[in-house]
Protein backbone atom coordinates (compact mmCIF):
# COMPACT_ATOMS: atom_id res chain seq x y z
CA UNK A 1 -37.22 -116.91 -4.33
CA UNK A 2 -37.90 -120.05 -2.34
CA UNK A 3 -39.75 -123.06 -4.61
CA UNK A 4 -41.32 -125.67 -3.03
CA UNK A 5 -41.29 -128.81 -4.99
CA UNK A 6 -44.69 -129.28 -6.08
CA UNK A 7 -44.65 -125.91 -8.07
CA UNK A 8 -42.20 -127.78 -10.53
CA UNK A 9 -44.92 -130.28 -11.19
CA UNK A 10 -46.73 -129.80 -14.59
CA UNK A 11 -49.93 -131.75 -12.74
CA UNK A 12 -49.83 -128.86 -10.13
CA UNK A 13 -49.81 -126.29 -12.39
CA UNK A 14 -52.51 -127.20 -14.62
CA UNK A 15 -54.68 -127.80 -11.60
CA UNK A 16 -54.05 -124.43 -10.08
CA UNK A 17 -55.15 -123.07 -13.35
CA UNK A 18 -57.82 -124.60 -13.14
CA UNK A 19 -58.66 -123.87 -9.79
CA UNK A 20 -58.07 -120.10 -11.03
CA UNK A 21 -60.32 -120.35 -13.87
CA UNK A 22 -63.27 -122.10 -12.03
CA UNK A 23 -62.74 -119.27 -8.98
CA UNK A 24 -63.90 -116.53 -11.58
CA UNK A 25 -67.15 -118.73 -11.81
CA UNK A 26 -67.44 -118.69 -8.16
CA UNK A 27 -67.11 -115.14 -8.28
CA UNK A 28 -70.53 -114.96 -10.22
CA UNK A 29 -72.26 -117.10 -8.60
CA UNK A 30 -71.71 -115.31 -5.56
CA UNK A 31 -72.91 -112.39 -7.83
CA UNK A 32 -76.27 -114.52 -8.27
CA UNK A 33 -76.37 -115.51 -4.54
CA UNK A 34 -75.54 -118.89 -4.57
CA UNK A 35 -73.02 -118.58 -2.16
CA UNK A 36 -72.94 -122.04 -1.01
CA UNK A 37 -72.39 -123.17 -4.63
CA UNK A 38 -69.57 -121.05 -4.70
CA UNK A 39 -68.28 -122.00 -1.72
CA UNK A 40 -68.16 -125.78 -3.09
CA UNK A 41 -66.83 -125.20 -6.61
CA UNK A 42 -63.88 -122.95 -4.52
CA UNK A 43 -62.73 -126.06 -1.97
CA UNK A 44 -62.85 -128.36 -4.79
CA UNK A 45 -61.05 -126.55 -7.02
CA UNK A 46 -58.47 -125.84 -4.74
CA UNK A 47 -58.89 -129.77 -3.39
CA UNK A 48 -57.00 -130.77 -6.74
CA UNK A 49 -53.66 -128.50 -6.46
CA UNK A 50 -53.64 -128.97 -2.63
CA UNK A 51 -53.69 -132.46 -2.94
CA UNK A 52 -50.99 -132.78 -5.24
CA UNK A 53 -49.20 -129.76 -3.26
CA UNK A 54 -49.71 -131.59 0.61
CA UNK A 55 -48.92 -135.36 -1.18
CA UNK A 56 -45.45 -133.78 -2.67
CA UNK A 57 -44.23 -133.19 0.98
CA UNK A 58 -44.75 -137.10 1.80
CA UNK A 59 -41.49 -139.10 2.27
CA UNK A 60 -43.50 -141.95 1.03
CA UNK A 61 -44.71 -142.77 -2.28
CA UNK A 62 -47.44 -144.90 -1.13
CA UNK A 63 -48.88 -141.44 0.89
CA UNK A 64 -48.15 -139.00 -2.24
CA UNK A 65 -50.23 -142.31 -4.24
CA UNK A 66 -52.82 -141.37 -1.70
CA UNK A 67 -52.94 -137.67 -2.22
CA UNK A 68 -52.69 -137.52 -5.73
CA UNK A 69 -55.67 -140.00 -5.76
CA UNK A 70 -57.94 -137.70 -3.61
CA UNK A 71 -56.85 -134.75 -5.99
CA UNK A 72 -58.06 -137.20 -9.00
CA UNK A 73 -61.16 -137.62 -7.53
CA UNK A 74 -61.62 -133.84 -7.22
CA UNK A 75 -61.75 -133.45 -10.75
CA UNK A 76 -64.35 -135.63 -10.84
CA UNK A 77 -66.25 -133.69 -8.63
CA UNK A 78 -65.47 -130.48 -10.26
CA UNK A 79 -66.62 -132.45 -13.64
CA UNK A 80 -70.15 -133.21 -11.84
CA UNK A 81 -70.55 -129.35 -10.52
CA UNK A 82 -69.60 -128.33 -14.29
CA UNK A 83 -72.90 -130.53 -15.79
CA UNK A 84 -75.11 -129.29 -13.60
CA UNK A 85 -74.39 -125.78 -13.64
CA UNK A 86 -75.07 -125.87 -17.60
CA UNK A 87 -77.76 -127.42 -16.88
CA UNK A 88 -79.08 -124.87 -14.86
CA UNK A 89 -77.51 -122.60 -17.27
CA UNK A 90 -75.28 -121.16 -14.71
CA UNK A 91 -72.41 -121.57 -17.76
CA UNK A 92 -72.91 -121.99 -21.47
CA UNK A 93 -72.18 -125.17 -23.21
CA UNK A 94 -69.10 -123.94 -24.17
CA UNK A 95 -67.39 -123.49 -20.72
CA UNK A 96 -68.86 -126.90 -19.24
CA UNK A 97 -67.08 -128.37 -22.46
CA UNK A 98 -63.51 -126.45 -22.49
CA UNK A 99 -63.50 -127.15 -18.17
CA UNK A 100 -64.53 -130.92 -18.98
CA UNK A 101 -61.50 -131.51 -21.31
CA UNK A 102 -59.28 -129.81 -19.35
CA UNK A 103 -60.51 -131.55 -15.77
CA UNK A 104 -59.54 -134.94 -18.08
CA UNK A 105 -56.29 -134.12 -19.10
CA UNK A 106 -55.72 -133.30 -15.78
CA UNK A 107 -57.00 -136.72 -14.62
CA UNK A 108 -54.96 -138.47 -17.06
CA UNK A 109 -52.25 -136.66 -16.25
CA UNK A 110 -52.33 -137.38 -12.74
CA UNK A 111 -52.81 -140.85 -13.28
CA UNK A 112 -50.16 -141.23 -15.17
CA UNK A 113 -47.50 -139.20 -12.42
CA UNK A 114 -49.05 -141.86 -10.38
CA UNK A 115 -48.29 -144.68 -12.05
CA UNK A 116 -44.90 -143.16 -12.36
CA UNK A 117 -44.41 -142.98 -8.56
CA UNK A 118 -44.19 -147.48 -8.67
């Protein structure tokens, strides 16, 4: 089977699981017909692994830099979609918690692969 490059990268893979994981909430949202909610919390979920995905094709590290820094500030995004679907209790406390921890690992993490890149 062909691999591309960025499927190797542990950044990549925990931000298509995440991307996964908030897709089922997207799902019911859609089930509550807040389809332009769902639509959101889909592209920037995806935003974070296609970032890292597209930047990992660059012959440059100065344009991967660039990419992986769009895909870091998708998990900030994701992180403000997360607080205010609690708080229109959309999730439970519980999800906007485990989805906040793991959107700042991820951030870390990416960071860090960036600061690797120097």
């Amino acid at each position: 089977m062909i691999k591309f490059r960025f499927q190797d990268l542990r950044i990549w893979q925990s931000a298509i699981e995440i991307a996964n994981d908030l897709f089922d909430i997207a799902d019911d949202l859609e089930k509550r017909k807040l389809y332009r909610w769902a639509e959101q919390l889909r592209a920037s979920g995806l935003s974070m692994s296609n970032n890292i995905a597209e930047g990992s094709g660059s012959s440059h590290k100065k344009e991967f830099s660039n990419f992986l820094n769009i895909a870091r500030r998708s998990t900030f995004e994701n992180a403000n979609a997360l607080i205010l679907f609690e708080m229109r209790n959309l999730i439970n406390l519980e999800q906007r918690d485990d989805f906040l921890t793991r959107l700042d690992i991820l951030c870390r993490q990416i960071t860090n692969f960036k600061k690797s890149l120097k």
